[in-house]
Each structure stands twice: as C-alpha cells, then as structure tokens.
PDB file of N, CA and C in Angstrom:
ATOM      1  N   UNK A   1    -128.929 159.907-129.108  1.00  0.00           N
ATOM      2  CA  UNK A   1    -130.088 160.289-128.299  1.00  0.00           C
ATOM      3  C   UNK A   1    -129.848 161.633-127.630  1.00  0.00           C
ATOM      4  N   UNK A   2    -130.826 162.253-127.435  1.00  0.00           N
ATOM      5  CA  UNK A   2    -130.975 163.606-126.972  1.00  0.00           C
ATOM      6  C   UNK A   2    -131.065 163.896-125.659  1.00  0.00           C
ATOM      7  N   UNK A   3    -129.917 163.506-124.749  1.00  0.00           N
ATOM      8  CA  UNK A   3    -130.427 163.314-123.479  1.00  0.00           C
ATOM      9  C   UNK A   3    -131.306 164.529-122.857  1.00  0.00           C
ATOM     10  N   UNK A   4    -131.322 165.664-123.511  1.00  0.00           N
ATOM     11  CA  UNK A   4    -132.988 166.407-122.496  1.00  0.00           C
ATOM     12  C   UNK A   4    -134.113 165.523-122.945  1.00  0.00           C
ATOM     13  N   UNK A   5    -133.785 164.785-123.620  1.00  0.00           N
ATOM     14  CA  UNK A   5    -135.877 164.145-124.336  1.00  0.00           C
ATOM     15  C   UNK A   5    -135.862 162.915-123.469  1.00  0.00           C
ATOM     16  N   UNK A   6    -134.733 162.801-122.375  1.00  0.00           N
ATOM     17  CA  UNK A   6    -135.138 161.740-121.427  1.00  0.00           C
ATOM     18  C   UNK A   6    -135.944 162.428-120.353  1.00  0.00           C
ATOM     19  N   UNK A   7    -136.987 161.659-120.301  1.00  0.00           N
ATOM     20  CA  UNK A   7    -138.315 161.445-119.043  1.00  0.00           C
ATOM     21  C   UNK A   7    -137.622 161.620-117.376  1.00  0.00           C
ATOM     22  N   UNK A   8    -138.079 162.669-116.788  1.00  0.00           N
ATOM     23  CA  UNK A   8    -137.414 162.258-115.259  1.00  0.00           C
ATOM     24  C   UNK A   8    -138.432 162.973-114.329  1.00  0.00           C
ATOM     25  N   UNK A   9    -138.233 162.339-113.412  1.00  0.00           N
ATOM     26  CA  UNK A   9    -139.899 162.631-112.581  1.00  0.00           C
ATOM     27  C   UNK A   9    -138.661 163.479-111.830  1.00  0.00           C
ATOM     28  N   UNK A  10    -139.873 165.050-111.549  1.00  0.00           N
ATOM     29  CA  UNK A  10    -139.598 165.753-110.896  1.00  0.00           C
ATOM     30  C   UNK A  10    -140.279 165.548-109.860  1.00  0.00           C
ATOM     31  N   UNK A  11    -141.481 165.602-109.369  1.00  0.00           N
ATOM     32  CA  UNK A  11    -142.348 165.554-108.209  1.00  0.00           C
ATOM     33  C   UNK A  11    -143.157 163.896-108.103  1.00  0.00           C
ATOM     34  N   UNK A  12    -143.394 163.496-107.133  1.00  0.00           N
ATOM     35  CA  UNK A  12    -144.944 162.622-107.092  1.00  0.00           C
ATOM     36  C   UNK A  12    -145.379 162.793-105.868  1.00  0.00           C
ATOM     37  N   UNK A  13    -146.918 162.505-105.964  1.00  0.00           N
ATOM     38  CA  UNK A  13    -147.401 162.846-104.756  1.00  0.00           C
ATOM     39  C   UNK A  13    -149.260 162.192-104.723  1.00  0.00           C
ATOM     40  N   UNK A  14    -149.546 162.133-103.412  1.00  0.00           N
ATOM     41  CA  UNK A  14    -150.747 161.474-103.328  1.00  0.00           C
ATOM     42  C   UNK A  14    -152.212 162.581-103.264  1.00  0.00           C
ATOM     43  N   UNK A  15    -153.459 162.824-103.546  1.00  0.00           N
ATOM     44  CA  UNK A  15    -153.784 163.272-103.110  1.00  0.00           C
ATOM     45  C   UNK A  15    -153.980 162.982-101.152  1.00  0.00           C
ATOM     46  N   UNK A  16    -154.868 163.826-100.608  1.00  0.00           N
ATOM     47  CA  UNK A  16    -154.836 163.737 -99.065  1.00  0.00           C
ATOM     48  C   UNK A  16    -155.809 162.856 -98.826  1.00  0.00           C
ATOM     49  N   UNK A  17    -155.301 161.732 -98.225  1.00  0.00           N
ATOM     50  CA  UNK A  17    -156.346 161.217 -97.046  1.00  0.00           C
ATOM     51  C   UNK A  17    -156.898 159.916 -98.231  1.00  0.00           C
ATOM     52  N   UNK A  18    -156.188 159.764 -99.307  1.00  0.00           N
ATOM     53  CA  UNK A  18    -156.907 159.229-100.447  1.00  0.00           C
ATOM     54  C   UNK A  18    -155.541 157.970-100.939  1.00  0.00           C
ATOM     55  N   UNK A  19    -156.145 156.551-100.962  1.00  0.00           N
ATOM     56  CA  UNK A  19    -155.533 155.631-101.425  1.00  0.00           C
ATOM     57  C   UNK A  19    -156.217 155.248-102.490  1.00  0.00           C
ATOM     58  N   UNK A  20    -154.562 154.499-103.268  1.00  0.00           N
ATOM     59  CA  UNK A  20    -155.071 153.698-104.913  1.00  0.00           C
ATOM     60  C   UNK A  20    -154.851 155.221-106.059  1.00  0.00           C
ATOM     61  N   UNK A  21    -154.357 156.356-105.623  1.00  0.00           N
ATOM     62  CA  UNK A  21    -154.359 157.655-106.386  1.00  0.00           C
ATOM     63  C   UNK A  21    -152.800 157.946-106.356  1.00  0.00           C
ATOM     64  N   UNK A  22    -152.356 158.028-107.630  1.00  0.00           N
ATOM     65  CA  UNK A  22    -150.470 158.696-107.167  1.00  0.00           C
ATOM     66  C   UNK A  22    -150.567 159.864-108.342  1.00  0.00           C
ATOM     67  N   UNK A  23    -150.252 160.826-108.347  1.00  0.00           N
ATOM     68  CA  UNK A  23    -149.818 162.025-109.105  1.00  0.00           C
ATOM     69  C   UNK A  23    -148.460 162.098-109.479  1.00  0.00           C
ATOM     70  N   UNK A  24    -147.840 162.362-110.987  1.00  0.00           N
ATOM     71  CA  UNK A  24    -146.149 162.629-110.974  1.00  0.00           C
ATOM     72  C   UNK A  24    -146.431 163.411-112.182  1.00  0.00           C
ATOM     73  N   UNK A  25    -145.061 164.110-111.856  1.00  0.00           N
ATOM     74  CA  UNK A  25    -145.485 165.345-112.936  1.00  0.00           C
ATOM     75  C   UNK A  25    -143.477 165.153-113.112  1.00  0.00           C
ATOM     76  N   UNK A  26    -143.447 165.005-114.681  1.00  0.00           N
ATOM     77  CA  UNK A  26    -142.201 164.889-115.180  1.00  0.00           C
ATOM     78  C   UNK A  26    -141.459 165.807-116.147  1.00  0.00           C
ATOM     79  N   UNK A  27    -140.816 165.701-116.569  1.00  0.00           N
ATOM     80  CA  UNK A  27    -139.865 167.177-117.279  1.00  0.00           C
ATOM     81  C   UNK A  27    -140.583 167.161-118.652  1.00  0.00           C
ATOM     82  N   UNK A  28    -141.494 166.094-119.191  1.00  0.00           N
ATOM     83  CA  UNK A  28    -142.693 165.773-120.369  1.00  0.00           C
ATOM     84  C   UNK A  28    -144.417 165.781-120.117  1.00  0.00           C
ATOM     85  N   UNK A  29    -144.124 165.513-119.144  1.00  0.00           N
ATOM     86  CA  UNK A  29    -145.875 165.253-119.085  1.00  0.00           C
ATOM     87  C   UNK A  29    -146.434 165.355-116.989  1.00  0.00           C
ATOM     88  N   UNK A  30    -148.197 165.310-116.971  1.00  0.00           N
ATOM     89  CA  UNK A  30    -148.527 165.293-115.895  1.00  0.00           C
ATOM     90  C   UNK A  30    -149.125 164.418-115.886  1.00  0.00           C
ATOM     91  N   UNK A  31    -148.957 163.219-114.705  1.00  0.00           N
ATOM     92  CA  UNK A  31    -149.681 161.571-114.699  1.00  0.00           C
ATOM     93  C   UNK A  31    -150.268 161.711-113.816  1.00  0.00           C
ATOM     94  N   UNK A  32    -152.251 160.893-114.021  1.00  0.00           N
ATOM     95  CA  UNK A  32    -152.570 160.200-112.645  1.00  0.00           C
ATOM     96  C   UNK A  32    -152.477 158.952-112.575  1.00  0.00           C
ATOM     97  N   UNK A  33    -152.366 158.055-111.473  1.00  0.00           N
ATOM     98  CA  UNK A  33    -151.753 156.448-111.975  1.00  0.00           C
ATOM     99  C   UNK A  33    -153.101 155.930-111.025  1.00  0.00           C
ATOM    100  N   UNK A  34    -154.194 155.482-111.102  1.00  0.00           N
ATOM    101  CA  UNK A  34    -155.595 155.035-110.438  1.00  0.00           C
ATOM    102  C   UNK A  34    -155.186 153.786-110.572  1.00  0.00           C
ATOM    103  N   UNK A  35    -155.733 153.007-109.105  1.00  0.00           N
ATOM    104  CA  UNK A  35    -155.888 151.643-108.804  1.00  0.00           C
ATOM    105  C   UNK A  35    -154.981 151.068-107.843  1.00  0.00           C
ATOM    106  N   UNK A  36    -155.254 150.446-107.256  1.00  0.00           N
ATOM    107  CA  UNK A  36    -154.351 149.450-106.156  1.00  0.00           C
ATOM    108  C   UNK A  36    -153.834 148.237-107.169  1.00  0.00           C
ATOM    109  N   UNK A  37    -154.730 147.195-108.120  1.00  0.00           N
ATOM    110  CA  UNK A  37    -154.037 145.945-108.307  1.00  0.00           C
ATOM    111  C   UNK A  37    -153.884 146.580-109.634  1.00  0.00           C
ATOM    112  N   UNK A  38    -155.113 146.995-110.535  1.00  0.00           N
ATOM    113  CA  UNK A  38    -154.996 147.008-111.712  1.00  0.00           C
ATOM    114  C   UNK A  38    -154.900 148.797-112.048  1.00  0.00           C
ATOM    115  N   UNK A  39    -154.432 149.055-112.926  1.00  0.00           N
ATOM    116  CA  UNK A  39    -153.756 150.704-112.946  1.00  0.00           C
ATOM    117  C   UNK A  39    -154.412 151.654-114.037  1.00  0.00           C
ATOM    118  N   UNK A  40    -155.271 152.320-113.943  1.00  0.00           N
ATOM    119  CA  UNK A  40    -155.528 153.063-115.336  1.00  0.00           C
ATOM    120  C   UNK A  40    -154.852 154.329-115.709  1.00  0.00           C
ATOM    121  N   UNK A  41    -154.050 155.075-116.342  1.00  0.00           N
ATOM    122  CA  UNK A  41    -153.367 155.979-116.914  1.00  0.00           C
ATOM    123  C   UNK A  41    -153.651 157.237-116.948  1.00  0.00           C
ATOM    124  N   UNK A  42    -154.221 158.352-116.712  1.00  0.00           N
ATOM    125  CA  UNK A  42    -154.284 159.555-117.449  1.00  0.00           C
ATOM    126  C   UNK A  42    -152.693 160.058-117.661  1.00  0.00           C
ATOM    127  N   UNK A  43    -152.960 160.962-118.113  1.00  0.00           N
ATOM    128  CA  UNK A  43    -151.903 161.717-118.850  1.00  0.00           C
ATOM    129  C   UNK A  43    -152.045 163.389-119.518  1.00  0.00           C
ATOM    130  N   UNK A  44    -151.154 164.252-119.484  1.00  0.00           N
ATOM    131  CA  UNK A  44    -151.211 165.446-120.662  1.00  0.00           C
ATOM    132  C   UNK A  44    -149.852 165.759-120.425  1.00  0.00           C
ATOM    133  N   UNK A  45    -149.387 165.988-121.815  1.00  0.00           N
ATOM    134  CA  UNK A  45    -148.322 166.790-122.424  1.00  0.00           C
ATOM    135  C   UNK A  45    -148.139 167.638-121.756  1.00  0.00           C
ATOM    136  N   UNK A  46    -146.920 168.376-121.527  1.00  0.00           N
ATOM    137  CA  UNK A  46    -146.900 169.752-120.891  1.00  0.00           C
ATOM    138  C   UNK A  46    -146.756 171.024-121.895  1.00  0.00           C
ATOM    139  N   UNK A  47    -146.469 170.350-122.889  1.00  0.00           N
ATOM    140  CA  UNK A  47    -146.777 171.333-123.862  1.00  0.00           C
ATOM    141  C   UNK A  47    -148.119 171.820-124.645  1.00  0.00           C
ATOM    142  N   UNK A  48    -149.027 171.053-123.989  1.00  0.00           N
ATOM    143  CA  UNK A  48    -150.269 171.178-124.300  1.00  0.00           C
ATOM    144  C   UNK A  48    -151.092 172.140-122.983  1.00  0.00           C
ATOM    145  N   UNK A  49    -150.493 172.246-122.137  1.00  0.00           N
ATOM    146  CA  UNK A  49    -150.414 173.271-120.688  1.00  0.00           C
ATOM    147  C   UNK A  49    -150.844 174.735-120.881  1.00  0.00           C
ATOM    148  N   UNK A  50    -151.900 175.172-121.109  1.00  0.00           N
ATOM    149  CA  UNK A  50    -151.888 176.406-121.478  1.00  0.00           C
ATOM    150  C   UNK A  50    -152.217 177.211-120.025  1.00  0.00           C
ATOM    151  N   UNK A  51    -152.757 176.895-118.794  1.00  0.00           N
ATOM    152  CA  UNK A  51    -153.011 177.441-117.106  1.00  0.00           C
ATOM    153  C   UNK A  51    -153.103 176.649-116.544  1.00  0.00           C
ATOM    154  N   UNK A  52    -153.023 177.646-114.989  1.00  0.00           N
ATOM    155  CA  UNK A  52    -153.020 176.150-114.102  1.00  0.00           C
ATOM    156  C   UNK A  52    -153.889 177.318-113.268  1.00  0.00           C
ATOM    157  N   UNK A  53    -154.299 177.021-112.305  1.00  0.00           N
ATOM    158  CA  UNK A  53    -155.332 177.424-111.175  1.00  0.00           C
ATOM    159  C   UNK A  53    -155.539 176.698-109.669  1.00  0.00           C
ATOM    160  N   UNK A  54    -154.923 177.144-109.185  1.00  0.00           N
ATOM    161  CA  UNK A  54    -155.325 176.604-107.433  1.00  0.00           C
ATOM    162  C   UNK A  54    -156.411 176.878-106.678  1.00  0.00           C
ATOM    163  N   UNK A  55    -157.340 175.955-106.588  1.00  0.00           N
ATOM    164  CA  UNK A  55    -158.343 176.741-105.505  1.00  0.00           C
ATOM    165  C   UNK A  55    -158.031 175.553-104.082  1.00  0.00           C
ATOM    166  N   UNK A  56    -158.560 176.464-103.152  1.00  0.00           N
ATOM    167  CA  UNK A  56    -158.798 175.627-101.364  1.00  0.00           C
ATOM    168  C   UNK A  56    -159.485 176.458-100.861  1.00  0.00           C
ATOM    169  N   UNK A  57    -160.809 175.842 -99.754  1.00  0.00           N
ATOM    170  CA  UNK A  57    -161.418 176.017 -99.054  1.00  0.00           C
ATOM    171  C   UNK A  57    -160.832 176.549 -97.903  1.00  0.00           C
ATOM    172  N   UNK A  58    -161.590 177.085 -96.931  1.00  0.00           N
ATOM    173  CA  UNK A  58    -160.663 177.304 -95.773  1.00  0.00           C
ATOM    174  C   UNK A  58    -159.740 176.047 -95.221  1.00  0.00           C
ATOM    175  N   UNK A  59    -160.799 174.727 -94.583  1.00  0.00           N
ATOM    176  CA  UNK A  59    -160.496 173.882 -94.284  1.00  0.00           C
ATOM    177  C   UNK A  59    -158.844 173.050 -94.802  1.00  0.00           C
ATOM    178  N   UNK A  60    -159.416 172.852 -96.111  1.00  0.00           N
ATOM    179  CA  UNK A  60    -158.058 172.991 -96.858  1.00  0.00           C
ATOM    180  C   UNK A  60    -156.584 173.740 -96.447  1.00  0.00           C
ATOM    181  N   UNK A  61    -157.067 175.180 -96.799  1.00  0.00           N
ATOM    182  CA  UNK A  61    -155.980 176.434 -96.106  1.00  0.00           C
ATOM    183  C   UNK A  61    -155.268 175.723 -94.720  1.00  0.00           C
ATOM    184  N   UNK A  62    -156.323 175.347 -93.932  1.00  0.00           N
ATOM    185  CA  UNK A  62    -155.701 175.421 -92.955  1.00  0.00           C
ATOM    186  C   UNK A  62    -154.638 173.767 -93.066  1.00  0.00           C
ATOM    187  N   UNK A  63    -154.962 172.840 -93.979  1.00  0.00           N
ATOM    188  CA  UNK A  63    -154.073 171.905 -93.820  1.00  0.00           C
ATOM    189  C   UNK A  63    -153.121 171.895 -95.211  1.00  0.00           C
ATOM    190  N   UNK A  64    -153.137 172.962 -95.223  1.00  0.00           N
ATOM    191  CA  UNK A  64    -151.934 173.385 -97.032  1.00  0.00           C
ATOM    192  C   UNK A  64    -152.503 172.018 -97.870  1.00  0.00           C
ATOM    193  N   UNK A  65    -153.754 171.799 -98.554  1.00  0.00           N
ATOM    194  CA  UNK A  65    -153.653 170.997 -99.410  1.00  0.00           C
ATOM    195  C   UNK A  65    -154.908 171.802-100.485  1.00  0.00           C
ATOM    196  N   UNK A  66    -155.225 171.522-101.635  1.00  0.00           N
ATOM    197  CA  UNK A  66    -155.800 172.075-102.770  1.00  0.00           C
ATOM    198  C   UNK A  66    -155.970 171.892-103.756  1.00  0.00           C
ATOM    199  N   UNK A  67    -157.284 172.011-104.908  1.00  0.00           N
ATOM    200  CA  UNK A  67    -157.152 171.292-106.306  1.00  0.00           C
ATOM    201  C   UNK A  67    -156.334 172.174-106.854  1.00  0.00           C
ATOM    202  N   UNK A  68    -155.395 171.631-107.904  1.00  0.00           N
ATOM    203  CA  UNK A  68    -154.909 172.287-109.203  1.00  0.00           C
ATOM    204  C   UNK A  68    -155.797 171.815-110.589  1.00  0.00           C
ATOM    205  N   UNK A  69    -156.357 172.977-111.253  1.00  0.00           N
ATOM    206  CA  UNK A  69    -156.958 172.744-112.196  1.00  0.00           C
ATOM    207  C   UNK A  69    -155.903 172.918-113.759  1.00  0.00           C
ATOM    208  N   UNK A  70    -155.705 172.441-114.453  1.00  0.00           N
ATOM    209  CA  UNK A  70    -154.559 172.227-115.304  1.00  0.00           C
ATOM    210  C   UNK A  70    -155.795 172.376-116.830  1.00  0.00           C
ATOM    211  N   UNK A  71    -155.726 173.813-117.359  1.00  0.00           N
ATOM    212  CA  UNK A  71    -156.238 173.944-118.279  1.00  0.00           C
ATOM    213  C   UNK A  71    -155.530 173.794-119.399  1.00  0.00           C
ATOM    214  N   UNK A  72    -155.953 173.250-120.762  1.00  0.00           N
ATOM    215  CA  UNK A  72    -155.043 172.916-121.861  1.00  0.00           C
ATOM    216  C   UNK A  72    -155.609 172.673-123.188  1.00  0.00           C
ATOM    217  N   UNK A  73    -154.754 172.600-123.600  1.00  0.00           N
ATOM    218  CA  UNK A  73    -155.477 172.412-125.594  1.00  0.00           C
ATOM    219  C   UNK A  73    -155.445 171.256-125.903  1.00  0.00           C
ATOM    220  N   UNK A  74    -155.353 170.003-124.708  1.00  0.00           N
ATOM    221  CA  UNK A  74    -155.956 168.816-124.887  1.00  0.00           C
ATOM    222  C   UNK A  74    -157.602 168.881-124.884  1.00  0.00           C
ATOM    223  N   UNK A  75    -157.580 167.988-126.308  1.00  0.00           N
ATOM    224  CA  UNK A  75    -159.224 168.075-127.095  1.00  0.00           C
ATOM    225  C   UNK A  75    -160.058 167.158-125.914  1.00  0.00           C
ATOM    226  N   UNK A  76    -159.435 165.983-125.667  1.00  0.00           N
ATOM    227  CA  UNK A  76    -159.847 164.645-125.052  1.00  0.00           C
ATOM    228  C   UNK A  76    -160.020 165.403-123.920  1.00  0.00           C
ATOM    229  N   UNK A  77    -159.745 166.652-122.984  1.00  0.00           N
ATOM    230  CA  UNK A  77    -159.664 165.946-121.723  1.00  0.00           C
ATOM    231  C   UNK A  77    -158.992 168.326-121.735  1.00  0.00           C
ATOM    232  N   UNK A  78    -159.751 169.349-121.808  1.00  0.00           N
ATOM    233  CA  UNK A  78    -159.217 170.266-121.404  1.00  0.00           C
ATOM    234  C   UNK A  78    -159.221 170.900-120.457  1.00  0.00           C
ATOM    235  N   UNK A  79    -159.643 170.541-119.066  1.00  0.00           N
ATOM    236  CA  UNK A  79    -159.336 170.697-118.061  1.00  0.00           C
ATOM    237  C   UNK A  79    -159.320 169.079-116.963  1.00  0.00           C
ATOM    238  N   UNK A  80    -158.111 169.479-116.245  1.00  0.00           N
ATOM    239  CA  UNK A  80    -157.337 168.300-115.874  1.00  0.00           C
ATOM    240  C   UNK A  80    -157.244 168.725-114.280  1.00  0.00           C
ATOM    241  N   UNK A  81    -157.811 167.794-113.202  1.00  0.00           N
ATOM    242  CA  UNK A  81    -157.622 168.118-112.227  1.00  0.00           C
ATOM    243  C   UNK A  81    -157.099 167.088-111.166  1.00  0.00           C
ATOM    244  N   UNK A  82    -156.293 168.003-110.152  1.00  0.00           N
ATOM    245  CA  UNK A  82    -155.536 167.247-109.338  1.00  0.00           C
ATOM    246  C   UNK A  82    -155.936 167.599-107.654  1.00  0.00           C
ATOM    247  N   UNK A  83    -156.390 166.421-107.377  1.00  0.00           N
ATOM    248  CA  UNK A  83    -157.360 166.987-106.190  1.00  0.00           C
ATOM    249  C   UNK A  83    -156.599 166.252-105.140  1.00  0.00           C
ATOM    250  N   UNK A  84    -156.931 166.976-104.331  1.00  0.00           N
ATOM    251  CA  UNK A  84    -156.234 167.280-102.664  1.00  0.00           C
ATOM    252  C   UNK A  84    -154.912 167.465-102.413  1.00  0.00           C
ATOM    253  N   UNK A  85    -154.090 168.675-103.369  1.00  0.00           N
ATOM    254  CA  UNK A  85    -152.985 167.999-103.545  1.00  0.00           C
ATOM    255  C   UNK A  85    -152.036 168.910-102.243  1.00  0.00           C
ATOM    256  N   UNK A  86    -151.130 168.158-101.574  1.00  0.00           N
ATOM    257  CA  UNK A  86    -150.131 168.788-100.484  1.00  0.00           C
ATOM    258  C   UNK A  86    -149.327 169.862-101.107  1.00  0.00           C
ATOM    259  N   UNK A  87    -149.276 170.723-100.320  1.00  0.00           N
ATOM    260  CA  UNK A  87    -148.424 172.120-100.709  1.00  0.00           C
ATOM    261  C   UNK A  87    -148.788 172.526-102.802  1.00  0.00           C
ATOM    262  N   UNK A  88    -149.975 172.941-102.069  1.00  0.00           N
ATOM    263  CA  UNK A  88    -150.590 173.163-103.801  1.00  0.00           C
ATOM    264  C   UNK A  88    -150.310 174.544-104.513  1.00  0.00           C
ATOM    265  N   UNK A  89    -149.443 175.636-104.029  1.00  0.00           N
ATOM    266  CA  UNK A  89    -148.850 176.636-105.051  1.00  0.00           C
ATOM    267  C   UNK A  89    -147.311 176.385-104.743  1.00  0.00           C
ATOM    268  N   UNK A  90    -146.831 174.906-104.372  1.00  0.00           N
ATOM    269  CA  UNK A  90    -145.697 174.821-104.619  1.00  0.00           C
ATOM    270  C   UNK A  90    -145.575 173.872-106.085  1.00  0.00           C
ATOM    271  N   UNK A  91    -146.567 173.048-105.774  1.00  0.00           N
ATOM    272  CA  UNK A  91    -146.748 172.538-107.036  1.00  0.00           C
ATOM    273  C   UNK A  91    -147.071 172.582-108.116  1.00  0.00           C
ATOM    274  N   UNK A  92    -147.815 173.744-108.345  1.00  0.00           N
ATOM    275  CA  UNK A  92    -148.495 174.979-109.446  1.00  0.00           C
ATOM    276  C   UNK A  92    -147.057 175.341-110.094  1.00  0.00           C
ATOM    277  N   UNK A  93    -146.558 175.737-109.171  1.00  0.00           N
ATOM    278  CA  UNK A  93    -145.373 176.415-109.555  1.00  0.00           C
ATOM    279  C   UNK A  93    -143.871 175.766-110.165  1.00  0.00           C
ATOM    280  N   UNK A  94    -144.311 174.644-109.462  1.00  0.00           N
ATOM    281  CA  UNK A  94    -143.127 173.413-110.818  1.00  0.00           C
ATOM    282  C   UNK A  94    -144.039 172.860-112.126  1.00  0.00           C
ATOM    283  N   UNK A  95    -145.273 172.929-111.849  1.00  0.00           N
ATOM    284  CA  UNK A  95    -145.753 172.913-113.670  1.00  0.00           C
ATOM    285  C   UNK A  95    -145.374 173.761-114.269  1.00  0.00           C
ATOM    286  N   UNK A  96    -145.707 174.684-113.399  1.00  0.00           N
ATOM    287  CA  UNK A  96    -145.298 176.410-114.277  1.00  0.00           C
ATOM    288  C   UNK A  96    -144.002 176.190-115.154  1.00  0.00           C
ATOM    289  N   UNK A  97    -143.126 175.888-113.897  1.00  0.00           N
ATOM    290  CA  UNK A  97    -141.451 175.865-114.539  1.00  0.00           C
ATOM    291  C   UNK A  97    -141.260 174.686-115.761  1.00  0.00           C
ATOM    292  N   UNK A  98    -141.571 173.733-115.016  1.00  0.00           N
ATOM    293  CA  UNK A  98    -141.789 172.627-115.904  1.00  0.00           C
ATOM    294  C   UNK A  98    -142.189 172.489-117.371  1.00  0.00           C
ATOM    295  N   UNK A  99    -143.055 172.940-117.380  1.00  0.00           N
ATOM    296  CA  UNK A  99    -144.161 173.510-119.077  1.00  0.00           C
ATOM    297  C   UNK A  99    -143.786 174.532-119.887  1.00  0.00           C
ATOM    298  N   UNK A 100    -142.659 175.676-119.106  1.00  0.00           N
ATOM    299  CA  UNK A 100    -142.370 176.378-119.824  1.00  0.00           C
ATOM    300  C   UNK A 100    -140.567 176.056-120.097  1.00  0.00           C
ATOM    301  N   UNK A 101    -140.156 174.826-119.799  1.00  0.00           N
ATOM    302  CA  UNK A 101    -138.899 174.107-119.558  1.00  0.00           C
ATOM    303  C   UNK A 101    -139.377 173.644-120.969  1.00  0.00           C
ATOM    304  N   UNK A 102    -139.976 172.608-120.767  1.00  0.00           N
ATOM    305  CA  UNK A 102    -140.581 171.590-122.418  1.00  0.00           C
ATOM    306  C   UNK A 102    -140.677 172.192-123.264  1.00  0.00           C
ATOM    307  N   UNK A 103    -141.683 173.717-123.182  1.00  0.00           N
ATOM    308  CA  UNK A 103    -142.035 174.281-124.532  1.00  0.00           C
ATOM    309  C   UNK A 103    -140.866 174.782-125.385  1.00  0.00           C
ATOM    310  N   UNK A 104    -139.745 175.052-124.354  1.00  0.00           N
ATOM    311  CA  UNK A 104    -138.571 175.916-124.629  1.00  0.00           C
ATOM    312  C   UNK A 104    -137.474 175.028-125.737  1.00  0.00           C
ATOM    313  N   UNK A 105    -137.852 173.569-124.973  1.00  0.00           N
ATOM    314  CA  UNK A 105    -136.626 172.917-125.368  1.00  0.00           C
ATOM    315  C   UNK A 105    -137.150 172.514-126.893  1.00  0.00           C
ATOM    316  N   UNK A 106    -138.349 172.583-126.744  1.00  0.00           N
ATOM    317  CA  UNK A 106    -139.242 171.887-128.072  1.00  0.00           C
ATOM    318  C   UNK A 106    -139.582 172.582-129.358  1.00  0.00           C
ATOM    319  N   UNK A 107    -138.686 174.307-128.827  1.00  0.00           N
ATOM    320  CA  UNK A 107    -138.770 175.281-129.664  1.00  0.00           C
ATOM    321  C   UNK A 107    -139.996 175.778-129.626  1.00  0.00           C
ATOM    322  N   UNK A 108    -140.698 175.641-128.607  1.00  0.00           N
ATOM    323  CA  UNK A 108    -142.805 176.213-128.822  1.00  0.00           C
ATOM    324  C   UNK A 108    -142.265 177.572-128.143  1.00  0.00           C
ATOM    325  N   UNK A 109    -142.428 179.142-128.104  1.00  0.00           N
ATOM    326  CA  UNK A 109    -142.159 180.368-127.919  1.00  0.00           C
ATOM    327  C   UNK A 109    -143.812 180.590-126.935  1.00  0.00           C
ATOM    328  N   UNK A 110    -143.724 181.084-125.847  1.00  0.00           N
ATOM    329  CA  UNK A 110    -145.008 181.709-124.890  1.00  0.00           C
ATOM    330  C   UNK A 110    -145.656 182.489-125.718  1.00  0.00           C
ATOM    331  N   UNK A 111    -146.909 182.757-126.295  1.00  0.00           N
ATOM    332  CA  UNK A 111    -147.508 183.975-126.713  1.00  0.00           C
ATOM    333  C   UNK A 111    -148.829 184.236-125.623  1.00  0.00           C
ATOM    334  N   UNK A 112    -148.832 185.272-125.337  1.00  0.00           N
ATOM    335  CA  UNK A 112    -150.483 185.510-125.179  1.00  0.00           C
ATOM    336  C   UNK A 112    -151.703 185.298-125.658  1.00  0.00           C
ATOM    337  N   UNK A 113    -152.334 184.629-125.637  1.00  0.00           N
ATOM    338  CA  UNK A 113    -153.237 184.286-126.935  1.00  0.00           C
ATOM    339  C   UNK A 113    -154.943 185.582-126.599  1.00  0.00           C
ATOM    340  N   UNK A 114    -154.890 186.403-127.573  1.00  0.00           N
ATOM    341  CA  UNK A 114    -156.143 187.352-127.599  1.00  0.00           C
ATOM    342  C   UNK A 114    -156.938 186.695-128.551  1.00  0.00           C
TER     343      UNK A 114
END
C-alpha cells in the first residue's frame, strides 16, 4: 500500500451559527456531512478542483466568516459551496495547498487552461 493514498483529514469545521452541517476537507477530497440522525454525503475530488473564491459581506468581515465557492470539472455538481465558513482565506488556502498536493502526487501537472 501506498501510504500517501491514505485519506487524512486535514481541517473540519462547521458552518456559523448552523447545526446538523460539518465540512472536512482531506489530503483526497472536500466533504459536506448533512443531518443530525440520518447523514447525506456530498463530496468532490480535489483533483477535480480547478478555483476556489471567497466572498463576505461586511457583516461577515466583521465576524471572519465567508462562502468558499469551489469551482471544478465535476459534471454532477461544478460549483460547490461552503457557506459560513470560520476563517475563510485560511481555508481557501489549505484547498489551495491541498489540491495542488493530490494533483502532484497523482502525476496531474497545473496548466493554465486558455
């Protein structure tokens, strides 16, 4: 076994002010986990990660929280959002690392796409 192709959660986190919602973003993929008893799944590859985008309102600003919009070359589902999330260009910024960690190990090379 290949121990980099083991799964390890780097971050999790809730959006704000919001129960039954958990966010984790792992050295493979970005999860939302919905529900208190019963759980429904999203998911995307990080190699399918092509931007990410932070926006916040003032209100927001003033309590460091913000959507990340997670654009991608998932067909099902190409923009992916993570709403209210705490310290939101710290977390931008471990997808960043993160996605370009996976693509690397997976042999996928960054291009610009024109």
């Amino acid at each position: 076994d290949d121990p980099a192709a083991e799964e390890v959660l780097l971050w999790s986190g809730r959006p704000y002010l919001t129960i039954g919602v958990r966010y984790e973003l792992t050295n493979q993929r970005i999860r939302v986990i919905r529900g208190l008893l019963g759980r429904d799944y999203e998911e995307i590859e990080l190699v399918r990660v092509r931007d990410t985008a932070v926006s916040q309102h003032l209100g927001e600003r003033l309590l460091n929280v913000g959507d990340i919009t997670i654009i991608s070359n998932d067909p099902s589902n190409p923009e992916f959002v993570l709403h209210n999330v705490k310290d939101p260009m710290d977390v931008r910024e471990m997808i960043r690392r993160a996605t370009l960690a996976e693509k690397q190990r997976r042999g996928l090379h960054y291009r610009e796409e024109m």
